[in-house]
Protein backbone atom coordinates (compact mmCIF):
# COMPACT_ATOMS: atom_id res chain seq x y z
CA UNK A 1 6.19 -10.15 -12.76
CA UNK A 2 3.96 -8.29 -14.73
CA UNK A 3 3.75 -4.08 -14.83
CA UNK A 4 0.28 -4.16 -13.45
CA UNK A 5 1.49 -6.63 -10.58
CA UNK A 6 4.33 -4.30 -9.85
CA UNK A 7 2.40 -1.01 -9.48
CA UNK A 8 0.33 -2.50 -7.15
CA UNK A 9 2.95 -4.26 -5.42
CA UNK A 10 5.10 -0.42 -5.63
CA UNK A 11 2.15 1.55 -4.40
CA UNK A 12 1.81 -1.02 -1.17
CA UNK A 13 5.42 -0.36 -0.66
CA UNK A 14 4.82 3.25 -0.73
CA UNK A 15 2.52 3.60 1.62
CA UNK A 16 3.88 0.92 4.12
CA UNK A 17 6.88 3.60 4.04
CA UNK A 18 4.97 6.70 4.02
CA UNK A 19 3.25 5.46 6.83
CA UNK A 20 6.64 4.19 8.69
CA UNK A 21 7.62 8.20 8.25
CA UNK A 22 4.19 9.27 9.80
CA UNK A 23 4.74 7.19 12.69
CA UNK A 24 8.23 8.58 13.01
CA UNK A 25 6.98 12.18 13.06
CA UNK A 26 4.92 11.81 16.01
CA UNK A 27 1.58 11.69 13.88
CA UNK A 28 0.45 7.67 15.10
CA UNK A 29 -3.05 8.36 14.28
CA UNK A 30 -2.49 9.04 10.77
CA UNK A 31 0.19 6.22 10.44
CA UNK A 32 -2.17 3.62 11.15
CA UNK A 33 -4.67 5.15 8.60
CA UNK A 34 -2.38 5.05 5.87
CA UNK A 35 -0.94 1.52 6.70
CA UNK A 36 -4.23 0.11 6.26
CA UNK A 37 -4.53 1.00 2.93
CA UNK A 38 -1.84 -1.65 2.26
CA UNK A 39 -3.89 -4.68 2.38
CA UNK A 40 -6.65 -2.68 0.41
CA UNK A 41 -4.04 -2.35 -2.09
CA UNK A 42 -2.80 -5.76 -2.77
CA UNK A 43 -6.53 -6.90 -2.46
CA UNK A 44 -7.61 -4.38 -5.39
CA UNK A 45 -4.57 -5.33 -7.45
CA UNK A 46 -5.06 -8.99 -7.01
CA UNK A 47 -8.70 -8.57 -8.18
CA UNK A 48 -7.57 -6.27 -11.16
CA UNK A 49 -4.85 -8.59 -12.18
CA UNK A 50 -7.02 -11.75 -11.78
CA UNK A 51 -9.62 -10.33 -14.59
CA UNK A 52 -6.82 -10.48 -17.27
């Protein structure tokens, strides 16, 4: 795996688990916001990766 394929890959596993936490602390609203930027992120980094 390549290092820009593993950011991307890290930051969607960073904000599947921030959002886990949000949802844990009461604060659903704001969980679901953040885990939807998981898909966004493996769509960017696919796109990013693909133009190399």
């Amino acid at each position: 795996m390549g290092t820009g394929k593993a950011i991307y890959i890290g930051a969607t596993l960073a904000s599947i688990l921030v959002s886990i936490s949000f949802y844990r602390s009461g604060r659903q609203n704001l969980a679901i916001f953040v885990g939807l930027w998981a898909p966004t992120i493996l769509n960017l980094g696919q796109t990013l990766v693909d133009e190399d």
